[in-house]
N, C-alpha and C. Protein backbone atom coordinates (compact mmCIF):
# COMPACT_ATOMS: atom_id res chain seq x y z
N UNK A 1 -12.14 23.35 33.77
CA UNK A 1 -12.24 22.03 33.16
C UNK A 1 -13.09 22.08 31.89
N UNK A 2 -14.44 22.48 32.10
CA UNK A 2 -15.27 22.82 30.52
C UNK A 2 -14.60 23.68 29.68
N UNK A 3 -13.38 24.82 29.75
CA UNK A 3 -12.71 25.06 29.06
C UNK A 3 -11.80 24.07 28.38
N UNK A 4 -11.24 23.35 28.61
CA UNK A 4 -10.22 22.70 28.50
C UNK A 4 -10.71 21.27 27.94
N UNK A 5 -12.01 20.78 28.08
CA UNK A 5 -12.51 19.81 27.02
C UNK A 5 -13.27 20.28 26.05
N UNK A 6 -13.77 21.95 25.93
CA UNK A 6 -14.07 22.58 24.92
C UNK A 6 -12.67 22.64 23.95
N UNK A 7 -11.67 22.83 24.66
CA UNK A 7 -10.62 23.19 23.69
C UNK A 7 -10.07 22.01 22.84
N UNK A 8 -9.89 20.51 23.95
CA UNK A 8 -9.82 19.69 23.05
C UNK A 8 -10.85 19.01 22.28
N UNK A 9 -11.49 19.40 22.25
CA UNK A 9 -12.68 18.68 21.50
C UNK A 9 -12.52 19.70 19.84
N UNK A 10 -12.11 20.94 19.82
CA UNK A 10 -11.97 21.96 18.97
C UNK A 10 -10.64 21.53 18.62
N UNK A 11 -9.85 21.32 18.93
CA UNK A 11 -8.55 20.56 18.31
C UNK A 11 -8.47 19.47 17.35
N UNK A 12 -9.61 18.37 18.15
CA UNK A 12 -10.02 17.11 17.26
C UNK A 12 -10.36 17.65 16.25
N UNK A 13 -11.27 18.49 16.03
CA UNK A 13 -12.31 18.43 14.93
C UNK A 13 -11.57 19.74 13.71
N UNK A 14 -10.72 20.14 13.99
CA UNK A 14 -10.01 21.32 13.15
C UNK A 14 -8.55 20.02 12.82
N UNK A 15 -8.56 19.16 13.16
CA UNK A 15 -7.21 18.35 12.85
C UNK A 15 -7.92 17.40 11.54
N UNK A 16 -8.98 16.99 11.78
CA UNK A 16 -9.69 16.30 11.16
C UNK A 16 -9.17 14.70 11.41
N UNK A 17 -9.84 14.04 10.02
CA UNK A 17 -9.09 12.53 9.89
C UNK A 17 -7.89 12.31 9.93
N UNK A 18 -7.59 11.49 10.69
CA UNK A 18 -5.63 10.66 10.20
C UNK A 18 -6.10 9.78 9.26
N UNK A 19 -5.37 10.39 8.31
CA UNK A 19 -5.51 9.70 7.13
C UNK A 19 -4.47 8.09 7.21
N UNK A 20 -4.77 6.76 6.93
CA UNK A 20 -4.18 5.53 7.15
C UNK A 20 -3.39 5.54 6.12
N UNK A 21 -2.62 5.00 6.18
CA UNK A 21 -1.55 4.62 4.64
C UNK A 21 -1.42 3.14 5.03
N UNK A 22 -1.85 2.32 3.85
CA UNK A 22 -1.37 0.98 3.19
C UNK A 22 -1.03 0.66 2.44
N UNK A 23 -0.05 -0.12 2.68
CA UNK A 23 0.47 -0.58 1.47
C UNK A 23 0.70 -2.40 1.11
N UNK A 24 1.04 -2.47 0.35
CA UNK A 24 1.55 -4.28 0.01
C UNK A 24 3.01 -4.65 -0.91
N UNK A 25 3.32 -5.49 -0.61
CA UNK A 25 4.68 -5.83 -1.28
C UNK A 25 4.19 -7.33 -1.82
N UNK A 26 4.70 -7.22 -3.20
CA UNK A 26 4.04 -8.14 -4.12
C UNK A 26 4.97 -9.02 -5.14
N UNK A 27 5.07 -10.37 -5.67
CA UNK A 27 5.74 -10.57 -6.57
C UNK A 27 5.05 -10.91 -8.20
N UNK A 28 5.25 -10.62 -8.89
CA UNK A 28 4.66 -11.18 -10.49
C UNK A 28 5.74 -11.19 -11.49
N UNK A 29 4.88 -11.63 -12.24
CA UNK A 29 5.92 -12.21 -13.55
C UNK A 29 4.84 -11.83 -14.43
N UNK A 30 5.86 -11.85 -16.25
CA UNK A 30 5.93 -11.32 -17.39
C UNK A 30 6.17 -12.83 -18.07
N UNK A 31 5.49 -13.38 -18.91
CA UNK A 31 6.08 -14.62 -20.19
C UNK A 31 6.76 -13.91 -21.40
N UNK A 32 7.45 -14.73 -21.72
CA UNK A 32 8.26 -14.76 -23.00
C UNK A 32 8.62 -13.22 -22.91
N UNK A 33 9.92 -13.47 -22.68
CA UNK A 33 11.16 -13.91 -21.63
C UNK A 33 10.48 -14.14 -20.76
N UNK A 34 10.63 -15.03 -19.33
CA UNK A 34 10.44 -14.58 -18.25
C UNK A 34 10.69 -13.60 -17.26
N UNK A 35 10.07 -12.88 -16.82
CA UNK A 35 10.44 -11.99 -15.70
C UNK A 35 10.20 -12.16 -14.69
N UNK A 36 10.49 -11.78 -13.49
CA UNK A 36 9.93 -11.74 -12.09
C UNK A 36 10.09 -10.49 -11.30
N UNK A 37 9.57 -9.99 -10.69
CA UNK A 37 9.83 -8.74 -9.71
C UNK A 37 9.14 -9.15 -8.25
N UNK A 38 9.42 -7.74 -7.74
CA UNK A 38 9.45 -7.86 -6.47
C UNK A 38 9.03 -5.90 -6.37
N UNK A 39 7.43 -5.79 -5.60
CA UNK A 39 7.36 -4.49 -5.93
C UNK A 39 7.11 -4.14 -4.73
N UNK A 40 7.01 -2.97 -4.78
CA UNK A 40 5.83 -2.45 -3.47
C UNK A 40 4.61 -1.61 -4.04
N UNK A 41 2.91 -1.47 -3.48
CA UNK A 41 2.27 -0.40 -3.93
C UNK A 41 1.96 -0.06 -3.20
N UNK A 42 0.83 1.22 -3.24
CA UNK A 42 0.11 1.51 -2.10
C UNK A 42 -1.48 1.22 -2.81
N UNK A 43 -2.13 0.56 -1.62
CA UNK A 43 -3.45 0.28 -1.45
C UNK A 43 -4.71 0.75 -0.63
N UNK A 44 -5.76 1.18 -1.35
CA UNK A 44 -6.38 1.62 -0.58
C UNK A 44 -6.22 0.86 0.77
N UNK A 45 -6.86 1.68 1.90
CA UNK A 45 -7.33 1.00 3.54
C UNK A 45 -8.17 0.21 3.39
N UNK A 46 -9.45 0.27 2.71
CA UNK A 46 -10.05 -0.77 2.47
C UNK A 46 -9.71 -2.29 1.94
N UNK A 47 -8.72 -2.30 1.61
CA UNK A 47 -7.87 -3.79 1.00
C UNK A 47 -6.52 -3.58 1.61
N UNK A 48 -6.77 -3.34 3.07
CA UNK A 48 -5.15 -3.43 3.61
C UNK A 48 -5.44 -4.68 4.75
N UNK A 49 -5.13 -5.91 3.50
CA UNK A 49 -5.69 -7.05 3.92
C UNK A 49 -4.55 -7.65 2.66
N UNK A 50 -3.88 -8.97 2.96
CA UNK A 50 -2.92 -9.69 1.82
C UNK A 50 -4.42 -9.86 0.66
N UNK A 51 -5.50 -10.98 1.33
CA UNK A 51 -6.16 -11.23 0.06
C UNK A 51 -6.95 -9.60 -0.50
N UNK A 52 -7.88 -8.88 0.47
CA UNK A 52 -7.58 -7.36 -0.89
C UNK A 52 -7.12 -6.63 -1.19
N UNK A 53 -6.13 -6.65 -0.98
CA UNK A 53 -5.02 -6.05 -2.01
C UNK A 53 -4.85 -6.83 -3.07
N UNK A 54 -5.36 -7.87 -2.88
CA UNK A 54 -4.15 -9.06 -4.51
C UNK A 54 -5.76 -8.17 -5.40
N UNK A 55 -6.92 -8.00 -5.04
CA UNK A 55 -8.03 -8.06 -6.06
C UNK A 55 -7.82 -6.41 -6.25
N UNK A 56 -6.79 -5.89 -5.61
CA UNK A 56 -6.97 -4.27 -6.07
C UNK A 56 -5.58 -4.49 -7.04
N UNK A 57 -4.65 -4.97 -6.73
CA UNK A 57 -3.30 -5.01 -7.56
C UNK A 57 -3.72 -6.11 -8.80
N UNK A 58 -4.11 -6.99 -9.14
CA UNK A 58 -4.07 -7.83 -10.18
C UNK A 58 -4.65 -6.97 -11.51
N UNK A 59 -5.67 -6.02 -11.56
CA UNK A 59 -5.44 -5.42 -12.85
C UNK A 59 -4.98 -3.74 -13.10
N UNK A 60 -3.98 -3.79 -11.62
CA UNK A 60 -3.35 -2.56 -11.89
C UNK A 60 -2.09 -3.57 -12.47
N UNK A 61 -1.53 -4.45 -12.35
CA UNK A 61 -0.44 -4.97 -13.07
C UNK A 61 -0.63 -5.94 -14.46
N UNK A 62 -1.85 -5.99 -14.16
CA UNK A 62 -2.38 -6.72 -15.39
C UNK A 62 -2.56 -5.51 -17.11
N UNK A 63 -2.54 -4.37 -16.23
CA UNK A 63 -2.66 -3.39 -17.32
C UNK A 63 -1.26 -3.03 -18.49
N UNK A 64 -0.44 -3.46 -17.54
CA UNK A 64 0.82 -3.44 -18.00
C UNK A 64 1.60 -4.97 -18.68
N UNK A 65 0.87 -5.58 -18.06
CA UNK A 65 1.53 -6.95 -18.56
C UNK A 65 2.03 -7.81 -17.75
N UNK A 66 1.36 -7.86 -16.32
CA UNK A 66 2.13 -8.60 -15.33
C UNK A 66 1.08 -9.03 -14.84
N UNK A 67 1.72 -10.74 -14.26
CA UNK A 67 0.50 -11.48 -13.76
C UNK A 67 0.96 -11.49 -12.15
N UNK A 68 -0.15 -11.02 -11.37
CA UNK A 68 0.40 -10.96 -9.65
C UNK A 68 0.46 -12.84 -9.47
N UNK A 69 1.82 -12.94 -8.69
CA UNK A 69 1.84 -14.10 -8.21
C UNK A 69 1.38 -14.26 -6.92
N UNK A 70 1.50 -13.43 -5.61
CA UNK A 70 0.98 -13.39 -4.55
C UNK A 70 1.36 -11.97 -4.14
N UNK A 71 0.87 -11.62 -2.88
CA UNK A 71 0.64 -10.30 -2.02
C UNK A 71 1.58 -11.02 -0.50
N UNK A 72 2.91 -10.45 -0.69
CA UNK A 72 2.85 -10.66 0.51
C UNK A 72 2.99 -10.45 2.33
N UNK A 73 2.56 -9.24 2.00
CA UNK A 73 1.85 -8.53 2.87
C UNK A 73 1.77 -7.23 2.84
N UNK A 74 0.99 -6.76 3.62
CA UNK A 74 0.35 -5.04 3.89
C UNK A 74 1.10 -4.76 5.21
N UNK A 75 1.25 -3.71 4.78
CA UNK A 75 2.03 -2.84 6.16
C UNK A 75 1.71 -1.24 6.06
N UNK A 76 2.21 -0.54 7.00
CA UNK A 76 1.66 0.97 7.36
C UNK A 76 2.83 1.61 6.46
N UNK A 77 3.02 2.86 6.41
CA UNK A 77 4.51 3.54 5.77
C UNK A 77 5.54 3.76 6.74
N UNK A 78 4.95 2.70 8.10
CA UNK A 78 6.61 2.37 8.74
C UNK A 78 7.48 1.26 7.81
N UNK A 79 7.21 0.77 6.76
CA UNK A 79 7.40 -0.26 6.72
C UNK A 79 7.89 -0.09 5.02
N UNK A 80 8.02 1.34 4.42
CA UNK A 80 8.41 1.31 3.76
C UNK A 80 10.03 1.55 3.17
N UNK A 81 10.53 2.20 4.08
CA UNK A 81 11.94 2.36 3.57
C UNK A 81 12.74 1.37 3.70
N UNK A 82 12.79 0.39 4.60
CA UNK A 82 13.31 -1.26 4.93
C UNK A 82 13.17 -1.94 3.38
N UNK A 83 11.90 -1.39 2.70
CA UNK A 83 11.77 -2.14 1.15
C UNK A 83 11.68 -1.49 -0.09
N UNK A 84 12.24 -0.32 0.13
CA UNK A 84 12.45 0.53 -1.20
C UNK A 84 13.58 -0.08 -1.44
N UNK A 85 14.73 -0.74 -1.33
CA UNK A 85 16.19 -0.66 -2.28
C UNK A 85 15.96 -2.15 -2.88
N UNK A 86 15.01 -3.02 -2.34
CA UNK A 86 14.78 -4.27 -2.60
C UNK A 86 13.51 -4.20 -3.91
N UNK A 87 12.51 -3.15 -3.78
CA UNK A 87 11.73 -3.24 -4.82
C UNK A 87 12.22 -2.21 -6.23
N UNK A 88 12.99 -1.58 -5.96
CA UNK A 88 13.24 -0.91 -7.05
C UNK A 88 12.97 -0.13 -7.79
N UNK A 89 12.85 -0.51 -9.43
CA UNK A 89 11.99 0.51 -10.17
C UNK A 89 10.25 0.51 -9.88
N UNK A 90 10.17 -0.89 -8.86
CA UNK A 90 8.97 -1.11 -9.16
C UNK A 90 8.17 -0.54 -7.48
N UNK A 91 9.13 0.27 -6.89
CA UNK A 91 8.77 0.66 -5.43
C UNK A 91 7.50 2.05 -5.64
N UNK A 92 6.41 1.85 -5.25
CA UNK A 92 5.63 2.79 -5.66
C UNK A 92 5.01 2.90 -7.27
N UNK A 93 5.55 2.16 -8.03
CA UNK A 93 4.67 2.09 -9.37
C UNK A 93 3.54 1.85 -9.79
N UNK A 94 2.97 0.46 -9.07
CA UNK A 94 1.55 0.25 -9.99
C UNK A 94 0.82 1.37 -8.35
């Protein structure tokens, strides 16, 4: 038995962290023309939350020229291929 929780305990610690993946799916717009999109990003874990993510995404899209209209929601990377053909060019960009 002390073998065998030596061993997993040496498993844990050589595997290290599971690293989390978050992400958010977002809409904003562009003036003159109008634009609108529909994106996806990834967000740190720490803002895998709708409201922080909008304060981590607003001047990654603001850098480019887009004003975030809302966040609407965070999900794990189960949750990404269901919304890659819907976000587009903008799937993974900012």
């Amino acid at each position: 038995m002390k073998t065998f929780l030596t061993s997993a305990a040496l498993a844990l610690v050589l595997a290290g962290p599971v690293a989390a993946e978050c992400y958010a799916d977002y809409k904003a717009k562009r003036d003159e023309p109008l634009k609108l999109i529909y994106g996806v990003a990834q967000v740190s874990d720490g803002n895998c939350s709708p409201g922080a993510a909008e304060g981590e995404l607003t001047p990654r899209l603001a850098a480019d020229g887009w004003t975030l209209l809302t966040v609407l929601s965070t999900f794990g990377p189960e949750g990404l291929e269901e919304r890659k053909a819907s976000a587009g060019e903008h799937f993974l960009r900012y």
